[in-house]
Protein backbone atom coordinates (compact mmCIF):
# COMPACT_ATOMS: atom_id res chain seq x y z
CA UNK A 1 10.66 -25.00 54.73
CA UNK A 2 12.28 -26.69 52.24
CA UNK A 3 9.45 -27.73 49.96
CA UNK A 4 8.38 -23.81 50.74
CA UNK A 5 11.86 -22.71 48.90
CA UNK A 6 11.38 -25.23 46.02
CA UNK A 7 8.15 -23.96 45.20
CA UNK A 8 9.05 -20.71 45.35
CA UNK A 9 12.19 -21.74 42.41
CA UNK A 10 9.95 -23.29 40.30
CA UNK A 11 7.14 -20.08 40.66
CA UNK A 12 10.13 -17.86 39.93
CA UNK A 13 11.30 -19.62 37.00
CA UNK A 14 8.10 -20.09 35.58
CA UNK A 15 7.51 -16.38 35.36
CA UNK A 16 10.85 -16.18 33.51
CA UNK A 17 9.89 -18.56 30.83
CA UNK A 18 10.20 -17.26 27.46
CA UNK A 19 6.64 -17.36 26.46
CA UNK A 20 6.57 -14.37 23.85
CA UNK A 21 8.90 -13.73 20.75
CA UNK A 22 9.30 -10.02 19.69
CA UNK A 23 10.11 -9.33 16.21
CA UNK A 24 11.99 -5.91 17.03
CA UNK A 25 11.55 -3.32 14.20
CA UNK A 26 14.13 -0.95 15.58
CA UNK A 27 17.43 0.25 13.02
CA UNK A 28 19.78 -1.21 14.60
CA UNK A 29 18.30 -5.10 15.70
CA UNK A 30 16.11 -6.18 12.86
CA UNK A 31 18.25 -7.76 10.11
CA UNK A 32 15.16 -8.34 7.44
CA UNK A 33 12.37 -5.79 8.38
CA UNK A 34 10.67 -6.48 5.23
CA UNK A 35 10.38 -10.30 6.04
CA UNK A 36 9.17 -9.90 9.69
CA UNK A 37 6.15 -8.62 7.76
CA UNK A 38 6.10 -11.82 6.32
CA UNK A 39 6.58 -13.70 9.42
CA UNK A 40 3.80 -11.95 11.24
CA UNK A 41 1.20 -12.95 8.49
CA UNK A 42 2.20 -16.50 8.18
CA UNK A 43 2.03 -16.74 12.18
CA UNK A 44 -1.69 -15.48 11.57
CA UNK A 45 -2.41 -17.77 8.73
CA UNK A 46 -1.37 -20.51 11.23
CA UNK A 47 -4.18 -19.12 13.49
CA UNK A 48 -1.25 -17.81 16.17
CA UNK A 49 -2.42 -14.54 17.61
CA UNK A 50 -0.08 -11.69 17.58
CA UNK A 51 0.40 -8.36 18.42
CA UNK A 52 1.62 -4.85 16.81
CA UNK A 53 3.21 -3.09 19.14
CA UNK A 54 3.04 1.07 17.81
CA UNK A 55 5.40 3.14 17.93
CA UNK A 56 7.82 0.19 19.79
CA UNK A 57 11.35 -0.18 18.79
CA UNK A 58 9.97 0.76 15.43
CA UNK A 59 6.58 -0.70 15.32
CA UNK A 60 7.43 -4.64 16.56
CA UNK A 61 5.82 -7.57 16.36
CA UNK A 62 4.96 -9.93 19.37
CA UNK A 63 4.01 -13.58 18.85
CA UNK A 64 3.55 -16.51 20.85
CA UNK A 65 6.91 -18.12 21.42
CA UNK A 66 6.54 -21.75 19.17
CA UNK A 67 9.22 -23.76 18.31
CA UNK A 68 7.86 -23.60 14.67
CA UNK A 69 8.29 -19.34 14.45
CA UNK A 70 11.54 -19.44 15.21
CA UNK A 71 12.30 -21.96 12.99
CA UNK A 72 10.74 -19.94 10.65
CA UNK A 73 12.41 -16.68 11.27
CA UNK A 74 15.72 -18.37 11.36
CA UNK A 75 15.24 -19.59 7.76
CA UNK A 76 14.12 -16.18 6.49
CA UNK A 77 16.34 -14.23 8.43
CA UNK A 78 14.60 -12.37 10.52
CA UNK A 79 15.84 -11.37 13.80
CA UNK A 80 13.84 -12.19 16.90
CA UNK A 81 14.18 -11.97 20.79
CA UNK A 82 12.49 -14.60 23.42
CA UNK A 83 10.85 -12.81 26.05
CA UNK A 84 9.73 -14.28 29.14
CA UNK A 85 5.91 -13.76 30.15
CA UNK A 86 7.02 -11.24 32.62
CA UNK A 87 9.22 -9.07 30.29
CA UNK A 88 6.35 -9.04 27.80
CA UNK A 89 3.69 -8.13 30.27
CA UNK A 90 6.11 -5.46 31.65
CA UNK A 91 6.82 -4.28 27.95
CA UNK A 92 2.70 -4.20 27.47
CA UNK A 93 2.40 -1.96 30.56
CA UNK A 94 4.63 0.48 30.01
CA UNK A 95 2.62 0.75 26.33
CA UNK A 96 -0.65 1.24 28.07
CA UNK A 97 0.78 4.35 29.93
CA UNK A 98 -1.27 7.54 29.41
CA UNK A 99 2.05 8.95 29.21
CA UNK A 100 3.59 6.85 26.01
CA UNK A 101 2.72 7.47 22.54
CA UNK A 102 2.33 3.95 22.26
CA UNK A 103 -0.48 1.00 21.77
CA UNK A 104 -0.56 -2.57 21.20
CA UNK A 105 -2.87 -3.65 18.76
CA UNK A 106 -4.09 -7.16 17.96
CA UNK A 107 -3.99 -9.16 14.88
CA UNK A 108 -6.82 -11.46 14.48
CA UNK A 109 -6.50 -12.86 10.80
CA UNK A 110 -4.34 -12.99 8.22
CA UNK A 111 -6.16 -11.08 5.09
CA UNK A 112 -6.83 -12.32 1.83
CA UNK A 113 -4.91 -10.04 -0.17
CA UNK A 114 -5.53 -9.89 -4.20
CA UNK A 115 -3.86 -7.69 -6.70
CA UNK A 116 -5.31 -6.00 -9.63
CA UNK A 117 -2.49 -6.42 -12.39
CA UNK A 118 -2.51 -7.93 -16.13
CA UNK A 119 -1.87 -11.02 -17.63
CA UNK A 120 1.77 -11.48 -18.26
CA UNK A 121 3.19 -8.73 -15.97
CA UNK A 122 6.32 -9.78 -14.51
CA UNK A 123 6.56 -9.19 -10.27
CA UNK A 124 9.28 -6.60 -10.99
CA UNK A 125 7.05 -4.58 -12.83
CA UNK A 126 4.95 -3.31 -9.59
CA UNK A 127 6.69 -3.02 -6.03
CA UNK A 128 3.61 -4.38 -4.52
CA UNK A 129 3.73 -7.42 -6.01
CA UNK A 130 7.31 -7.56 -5.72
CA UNK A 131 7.67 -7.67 -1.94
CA UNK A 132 4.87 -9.20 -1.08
CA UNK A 133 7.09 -12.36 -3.21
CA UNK A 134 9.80 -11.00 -1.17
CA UNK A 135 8.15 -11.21 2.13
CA UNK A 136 6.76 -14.53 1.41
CA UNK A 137 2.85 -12.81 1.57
CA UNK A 138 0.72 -14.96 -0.57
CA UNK A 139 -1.53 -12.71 -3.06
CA UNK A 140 -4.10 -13.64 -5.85
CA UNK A 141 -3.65 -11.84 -8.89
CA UNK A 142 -6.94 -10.36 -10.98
CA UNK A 143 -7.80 -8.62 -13.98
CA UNK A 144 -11.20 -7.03 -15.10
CA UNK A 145 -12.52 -10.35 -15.81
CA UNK A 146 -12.75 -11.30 -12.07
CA UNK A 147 -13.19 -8.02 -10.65
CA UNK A 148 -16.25 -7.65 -13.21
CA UNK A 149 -17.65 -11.34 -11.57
CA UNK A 150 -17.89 -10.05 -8.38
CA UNK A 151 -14.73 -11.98 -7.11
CA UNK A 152 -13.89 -8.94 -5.22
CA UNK A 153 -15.78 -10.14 -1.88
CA UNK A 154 -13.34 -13.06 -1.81
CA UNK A 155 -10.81 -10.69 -0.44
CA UNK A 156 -9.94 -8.34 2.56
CA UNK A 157 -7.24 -5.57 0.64
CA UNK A 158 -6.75 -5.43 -3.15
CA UNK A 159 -3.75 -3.35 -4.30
CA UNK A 160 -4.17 -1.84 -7.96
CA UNK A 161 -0.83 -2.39 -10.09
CA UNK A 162 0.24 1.10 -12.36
CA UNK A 163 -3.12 0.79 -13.96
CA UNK A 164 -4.99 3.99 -16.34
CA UNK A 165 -8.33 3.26 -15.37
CA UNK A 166 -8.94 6.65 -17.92
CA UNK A 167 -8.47 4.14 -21.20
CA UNK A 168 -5.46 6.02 -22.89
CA UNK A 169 -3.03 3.19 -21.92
CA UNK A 170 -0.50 5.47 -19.81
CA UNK A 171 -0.17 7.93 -21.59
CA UNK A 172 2.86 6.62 -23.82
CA UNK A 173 1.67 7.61 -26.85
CA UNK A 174 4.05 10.23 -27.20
CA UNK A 175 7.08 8.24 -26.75
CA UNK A 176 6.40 4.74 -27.25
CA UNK A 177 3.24 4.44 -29.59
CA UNK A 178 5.31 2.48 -32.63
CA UNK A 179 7.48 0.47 -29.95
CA UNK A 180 5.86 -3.33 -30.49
CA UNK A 181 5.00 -3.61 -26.69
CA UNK A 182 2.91 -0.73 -26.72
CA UNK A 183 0.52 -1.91 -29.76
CA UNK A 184 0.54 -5.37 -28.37
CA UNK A 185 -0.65 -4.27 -24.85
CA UNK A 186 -3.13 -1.84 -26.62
CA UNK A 187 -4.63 -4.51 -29.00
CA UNK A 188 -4.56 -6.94 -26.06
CA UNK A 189 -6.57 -4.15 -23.46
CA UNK A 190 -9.24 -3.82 -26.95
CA UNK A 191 -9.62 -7.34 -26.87
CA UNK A 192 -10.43 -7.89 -23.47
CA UNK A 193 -13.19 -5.22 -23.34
CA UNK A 194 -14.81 -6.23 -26.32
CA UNK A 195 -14.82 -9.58 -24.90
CA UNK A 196 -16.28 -8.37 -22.16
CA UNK A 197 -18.74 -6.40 -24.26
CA UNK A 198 -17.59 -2.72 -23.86
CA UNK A 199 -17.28 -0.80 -27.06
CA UNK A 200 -13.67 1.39 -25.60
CA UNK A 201 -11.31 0.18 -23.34
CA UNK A 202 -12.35 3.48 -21.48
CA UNK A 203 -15.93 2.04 -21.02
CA UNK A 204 -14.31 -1.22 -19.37
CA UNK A 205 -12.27 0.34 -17.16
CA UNK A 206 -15.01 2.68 -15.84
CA UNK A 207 -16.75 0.08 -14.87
CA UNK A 208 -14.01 -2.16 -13.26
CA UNK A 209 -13.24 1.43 -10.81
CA UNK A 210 -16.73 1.42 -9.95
CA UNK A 211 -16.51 -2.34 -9.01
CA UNK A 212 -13.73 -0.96 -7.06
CA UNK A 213 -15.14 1.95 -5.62
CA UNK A 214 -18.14 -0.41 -4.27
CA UNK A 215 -15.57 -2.61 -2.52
CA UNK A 216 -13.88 -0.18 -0.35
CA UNK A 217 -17.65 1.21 0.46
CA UNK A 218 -18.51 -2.30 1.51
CA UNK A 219 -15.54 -2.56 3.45
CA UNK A 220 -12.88 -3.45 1.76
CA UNK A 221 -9.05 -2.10 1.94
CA UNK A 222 -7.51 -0.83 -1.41
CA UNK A 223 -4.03 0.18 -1.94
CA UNK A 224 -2.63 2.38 -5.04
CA UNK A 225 0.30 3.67 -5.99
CA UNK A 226 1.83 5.65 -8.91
CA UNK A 227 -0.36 6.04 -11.87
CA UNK A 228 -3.55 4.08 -10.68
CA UNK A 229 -3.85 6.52 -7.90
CA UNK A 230 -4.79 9.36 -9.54
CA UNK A 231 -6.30 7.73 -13.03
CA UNK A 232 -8.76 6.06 -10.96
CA UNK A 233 -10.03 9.55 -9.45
CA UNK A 234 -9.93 10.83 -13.01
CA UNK A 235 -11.82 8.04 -14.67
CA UNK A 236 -14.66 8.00 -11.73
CA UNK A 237 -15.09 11.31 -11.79
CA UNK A 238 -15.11 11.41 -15.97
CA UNK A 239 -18.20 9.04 -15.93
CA UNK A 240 -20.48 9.51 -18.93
CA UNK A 241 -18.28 11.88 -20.61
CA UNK A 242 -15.79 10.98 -23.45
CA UNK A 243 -12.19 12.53 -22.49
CA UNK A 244 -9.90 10.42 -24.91
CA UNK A 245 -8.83 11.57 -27.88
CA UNK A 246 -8.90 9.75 -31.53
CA UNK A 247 -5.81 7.93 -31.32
CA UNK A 248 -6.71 6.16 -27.97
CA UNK A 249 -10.52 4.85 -28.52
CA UNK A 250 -11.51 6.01 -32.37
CA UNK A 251 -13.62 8.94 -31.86
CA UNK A 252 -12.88 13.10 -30.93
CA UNK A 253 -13.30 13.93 -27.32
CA UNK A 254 -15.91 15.49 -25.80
CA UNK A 255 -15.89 19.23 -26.71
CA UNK A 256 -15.28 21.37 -23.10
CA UNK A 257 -15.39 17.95 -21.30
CA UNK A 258 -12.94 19.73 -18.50
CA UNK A 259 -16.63 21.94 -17.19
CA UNK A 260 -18.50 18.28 -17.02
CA UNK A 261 -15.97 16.92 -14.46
CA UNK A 262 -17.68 15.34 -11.57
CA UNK A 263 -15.49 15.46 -8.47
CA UNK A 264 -17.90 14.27 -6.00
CA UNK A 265 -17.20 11.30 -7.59
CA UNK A 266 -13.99 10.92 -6.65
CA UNK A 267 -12.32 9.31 -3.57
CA UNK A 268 -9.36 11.54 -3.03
CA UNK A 269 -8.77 14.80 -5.09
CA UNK A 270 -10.50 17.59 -6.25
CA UNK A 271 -10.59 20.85 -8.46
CA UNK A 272 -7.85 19.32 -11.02
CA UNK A 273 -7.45 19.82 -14.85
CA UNK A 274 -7.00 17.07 -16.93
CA UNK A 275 -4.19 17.06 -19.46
CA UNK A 276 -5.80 16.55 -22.62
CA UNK A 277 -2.44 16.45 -24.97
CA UNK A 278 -1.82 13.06 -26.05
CA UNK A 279 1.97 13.50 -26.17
CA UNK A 280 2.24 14.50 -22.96
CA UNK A 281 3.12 11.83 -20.39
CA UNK A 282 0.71 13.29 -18.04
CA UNK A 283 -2.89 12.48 -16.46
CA UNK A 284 -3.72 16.13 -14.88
CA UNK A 285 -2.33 18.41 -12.38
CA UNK A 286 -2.90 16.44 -9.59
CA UNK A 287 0.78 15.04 -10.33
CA UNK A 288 3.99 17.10 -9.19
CA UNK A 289 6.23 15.49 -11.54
CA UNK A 290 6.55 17.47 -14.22
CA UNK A 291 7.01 20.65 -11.85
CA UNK A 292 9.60 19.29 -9.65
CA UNK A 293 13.16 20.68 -8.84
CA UNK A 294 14.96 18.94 -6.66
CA UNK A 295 17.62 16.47 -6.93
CA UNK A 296 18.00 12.95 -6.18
CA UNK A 297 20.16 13.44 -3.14
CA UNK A 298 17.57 15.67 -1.39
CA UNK A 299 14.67 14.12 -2.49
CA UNK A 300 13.24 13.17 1.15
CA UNK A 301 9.44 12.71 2.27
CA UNK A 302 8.59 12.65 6.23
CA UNK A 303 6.21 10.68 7.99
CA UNK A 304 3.82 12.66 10.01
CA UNK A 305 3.42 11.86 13.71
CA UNK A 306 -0.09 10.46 14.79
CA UNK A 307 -1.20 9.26 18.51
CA UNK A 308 -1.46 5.47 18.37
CA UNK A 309 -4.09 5.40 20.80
CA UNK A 310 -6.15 7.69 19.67
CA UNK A 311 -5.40 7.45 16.06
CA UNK A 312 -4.71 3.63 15.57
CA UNK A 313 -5.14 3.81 11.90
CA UNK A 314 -3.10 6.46 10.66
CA UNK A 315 -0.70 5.15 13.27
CA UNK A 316 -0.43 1.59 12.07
CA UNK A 317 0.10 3.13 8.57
CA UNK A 318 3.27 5.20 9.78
CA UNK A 319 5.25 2.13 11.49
CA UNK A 320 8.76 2.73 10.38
CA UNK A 321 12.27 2.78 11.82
CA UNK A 322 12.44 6.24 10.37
CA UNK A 323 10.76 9.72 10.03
CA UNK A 324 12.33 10.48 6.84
CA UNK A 325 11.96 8.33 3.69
CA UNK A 326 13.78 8.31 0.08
CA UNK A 327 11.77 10.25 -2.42
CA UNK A 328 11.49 8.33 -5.57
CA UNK A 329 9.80 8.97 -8.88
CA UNK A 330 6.57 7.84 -11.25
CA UNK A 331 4.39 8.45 -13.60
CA UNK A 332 2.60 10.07 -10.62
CA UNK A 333 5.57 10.61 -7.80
CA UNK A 334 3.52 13.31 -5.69
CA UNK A 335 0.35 14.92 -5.16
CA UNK A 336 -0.43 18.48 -5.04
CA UNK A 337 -1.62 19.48 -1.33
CA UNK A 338 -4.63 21.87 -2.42
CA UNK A 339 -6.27 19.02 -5.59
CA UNK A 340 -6.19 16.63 -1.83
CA UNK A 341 -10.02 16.42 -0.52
CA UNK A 342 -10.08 17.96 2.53
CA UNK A 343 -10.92 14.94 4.62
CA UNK A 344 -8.37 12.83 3.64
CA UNK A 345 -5.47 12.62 5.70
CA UNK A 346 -1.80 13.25 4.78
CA UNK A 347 0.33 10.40 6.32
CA UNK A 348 3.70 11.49 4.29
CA UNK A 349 4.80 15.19 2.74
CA UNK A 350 7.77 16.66 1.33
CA UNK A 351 7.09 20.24 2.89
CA UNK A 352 9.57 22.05 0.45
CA UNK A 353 7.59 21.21 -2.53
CA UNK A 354 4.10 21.28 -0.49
CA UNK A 355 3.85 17.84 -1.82
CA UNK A 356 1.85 15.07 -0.60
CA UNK A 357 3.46 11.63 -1.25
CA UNK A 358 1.17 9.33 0.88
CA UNK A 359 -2.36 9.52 1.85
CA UNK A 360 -4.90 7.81 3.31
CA UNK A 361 -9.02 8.37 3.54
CA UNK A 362 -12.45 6.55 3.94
CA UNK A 363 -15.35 5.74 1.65
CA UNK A 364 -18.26 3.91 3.54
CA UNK A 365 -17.33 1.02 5.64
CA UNK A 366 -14.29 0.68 3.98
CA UNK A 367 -10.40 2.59 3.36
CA UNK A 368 -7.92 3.43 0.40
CA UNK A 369 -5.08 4.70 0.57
CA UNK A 370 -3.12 6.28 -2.02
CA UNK A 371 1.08 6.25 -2.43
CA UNK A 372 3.14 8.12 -5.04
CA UNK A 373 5.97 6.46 -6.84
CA UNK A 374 6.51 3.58 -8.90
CA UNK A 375 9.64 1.48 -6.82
CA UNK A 376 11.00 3.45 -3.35
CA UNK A 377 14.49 1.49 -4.02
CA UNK A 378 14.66 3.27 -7.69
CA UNK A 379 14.96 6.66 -7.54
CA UNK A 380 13.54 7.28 -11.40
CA UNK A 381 12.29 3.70 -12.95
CA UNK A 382 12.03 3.96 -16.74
CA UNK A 383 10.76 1.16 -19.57
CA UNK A 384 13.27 -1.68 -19.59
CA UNK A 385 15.15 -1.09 -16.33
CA UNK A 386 16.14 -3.68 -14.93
CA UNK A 387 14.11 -5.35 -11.57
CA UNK A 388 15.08 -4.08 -7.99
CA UNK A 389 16.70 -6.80 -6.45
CA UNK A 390 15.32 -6.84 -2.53
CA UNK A 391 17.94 -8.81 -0.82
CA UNK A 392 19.87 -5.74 -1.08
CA UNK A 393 17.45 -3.43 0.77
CA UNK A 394 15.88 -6.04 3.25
CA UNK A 395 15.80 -2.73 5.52
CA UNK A 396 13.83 -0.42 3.02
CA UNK A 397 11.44 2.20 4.58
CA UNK A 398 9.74 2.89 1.21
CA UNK A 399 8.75 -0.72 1.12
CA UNK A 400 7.91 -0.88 4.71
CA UNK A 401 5.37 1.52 4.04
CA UNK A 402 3.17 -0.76 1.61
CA UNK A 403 3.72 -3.73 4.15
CA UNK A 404 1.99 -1.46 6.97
CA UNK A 405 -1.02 -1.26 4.62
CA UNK A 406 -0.75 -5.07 3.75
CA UNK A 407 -1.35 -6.02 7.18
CA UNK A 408 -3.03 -3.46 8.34
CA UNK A 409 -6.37 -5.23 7.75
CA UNK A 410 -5.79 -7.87 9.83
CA UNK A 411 -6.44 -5.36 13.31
CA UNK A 412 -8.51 -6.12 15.65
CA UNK A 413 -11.80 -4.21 14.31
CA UNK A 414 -12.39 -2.11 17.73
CA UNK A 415 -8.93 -0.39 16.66
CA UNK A 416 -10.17 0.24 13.57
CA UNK A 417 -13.81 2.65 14.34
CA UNK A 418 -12.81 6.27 13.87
């Protein structure tokens, strides 16, 4: 009898065993929610499987319990709970109820994540790039040397820094065309396309979007945000026609080159008019900036609400400890609801300004999506400002939101069929 009640101890404490760690994701537990991203991806790197847990406490993490991740998260700061094998399974359950808008999704491999951003660019200069540093999420960077070569298929998800693929370097001709770091950076961009044997910069940058474009329909996973979002539309879609004016590439513009637009070219928006004044710090129509009224303290944007088990993808793009995210401002900060293709989804609006801020589509066997806004921790970034400093929003939903997409290649490819 005895040996009956020993073996029954040791049974019973063995299910108890903390065999799982969650990475909560919740408000109110998780100290660092940018750096659990972090965590999570070097956990995969090291070939640990791990789960996402949607729409749980905030979209958590669960990883194996190792001696070596909680060292790790204790370093970073991250907060972390042990769970025993029972606790997890009965937290996995109650996720695979019919009746909970919930899913856990696996992570198979960490992605190789490049970033599309020029020489010289300091991390500050793109949020991207910034927390990825932050989270401790390594990243190659390329320019349209590599992405020309083909070195694209070296990587899983490529993120495109505030880029104008349309050749009229940003638009800051009107304001900044005899500031010193303008001509340098326009000399420089001449340079490297004649090096590269285009004639414009326009010429080269067409064809490092259709390098792009090729990617995602092979399967890759590209991010945007702010100005590369809807200059990369624009420059696709401007193939073959000449819409820069004399002061960008040497030559007039096409006459009436608004009639020869080609939006089937394009991978989100539609129907737009370009803005063909140099002066004016401005791409098209497809931006809400300029139109905008509404001030800093109501700027909001809310996340819509998808099914994680039937809608995995949207879903996993969503993952926040909020609904309702901090507006903030870009070269492009929203996009016009009725320019959006009609089957690409909206996965973030501001509703009073029938704005969307964050989208999301497909093209072939692969997926872009598409966010507005240069930095979500400040509110209206201009030239010079000084860098966002991310130990002081280790809690940021903005940011959270690019994270989602950084990881959201590494899914288990069964979630990912729509």
């Amino acid at each position: 009898m005895r040996y009956y009640i020993t073996l029954s101890l040791l049974l019973l404490a063995s299910s108890l065993r903390a065999g799982f760690i969650l990475l909560p994701m919740d408000e109110e537990t998780q100290k660092n929610h940018l750096k659990a991203y972090g965590i999570t991806y070097w956990a995969l790197n090291k070939s640990y499987k791990a789960s996402w847990l949607l729409n749980y406490r905030g979209g958590s993490f669960l990883l194996p319990d190792a001696e070596e991740i909680q060292h790790e998260c204790q370093i970073r700061g991250v907060s972390y709970e042990r769970l025993s094998d029972a606790t997890a399974n009965q937290i996995l359950a109650d996720i695979s109820s019919p009746s909970q808008n919930m899913e856990a999704v696996v992570l198979e491999k960490a992605p190789k994540i490049a970033v599309y951003t020029p020489k010289g660019k300091q991390p500050w200069d793109d949020a991207v790039t910034m927390v990825l540093t932050y989270a401790e999420i390594p990243f190659t960077p390329i320019y349209d040397e590599e992405v020309l070569a083909d070195q694209l298929i070296l990587y899983d998800w490529l993120h495109l820094h505030h880029e104008d693929f349309t050749g009229q370097y940003g638009k800051f001709y009107g304001a900044y065309r005899n500031a010193p770091w303008y001509i340098e950076q326009k000399k420089a961009s001449e340079d490297l396309a004649q090096k590269l044997g285009f004639a414009k910069v326009s010429q080269d940058k067409l064809a490092v979007a259709k390098k792009i474009r090729d990617f995602v329909i092979g399967g890759g996973f590209m991010f945007a945000m702010c100005s590369a979002t809807d200059s990369f539309d624009i420059a696709l879609s401007a193939e073959g026609i000449d819409i820069c004016e004399p002061m960008f590439d040497g030559d007039d513009s096409d006459p009436n080159y608004q009639a020869r637009i080609n939006y089937g070219n394009t991978m989100a928006f539609k129907d737009y008019v370009l803005e063909r004044r140099p002066e004016q710090y401005e791409f098209s129509d497809i931006d809400t900036t300029n139109g905008r009224n509404m001030p800093m303290e109501k700027d909001y944007f809310t996340l819509m609400d998808f099914s994680a088990k039937w809608d995995p993808i949207p879903a996993m793009l969503c993952q926040n400890h909020t609904q309702l995210v901090k507006g903030f401002m870009g070269q492009t900060t929203a996009f016009k609801r009725e320019l959006i293709k009609s089957n690409v989804l909206i996965l973030g609006e501001n509703q009073l300004n029938n704005e969307a801020r964050y989208i999301h589509g497909q093209k072939g066997k692969g997926m872009f999506t598409f966010y507005g806004g240069h930095d979500p921790e400040d509110y209206q970034h201009r030239v010079g400002d000084a860098p966002t400093v991310l130990d002081l929003h280790p809690n940021s939903p903005g940011f959270r939101l690019i994270l989602n997409n950084v990881l959201f290649p590494a899914a288990k490819k069964k979630k990912l069929k729509t």
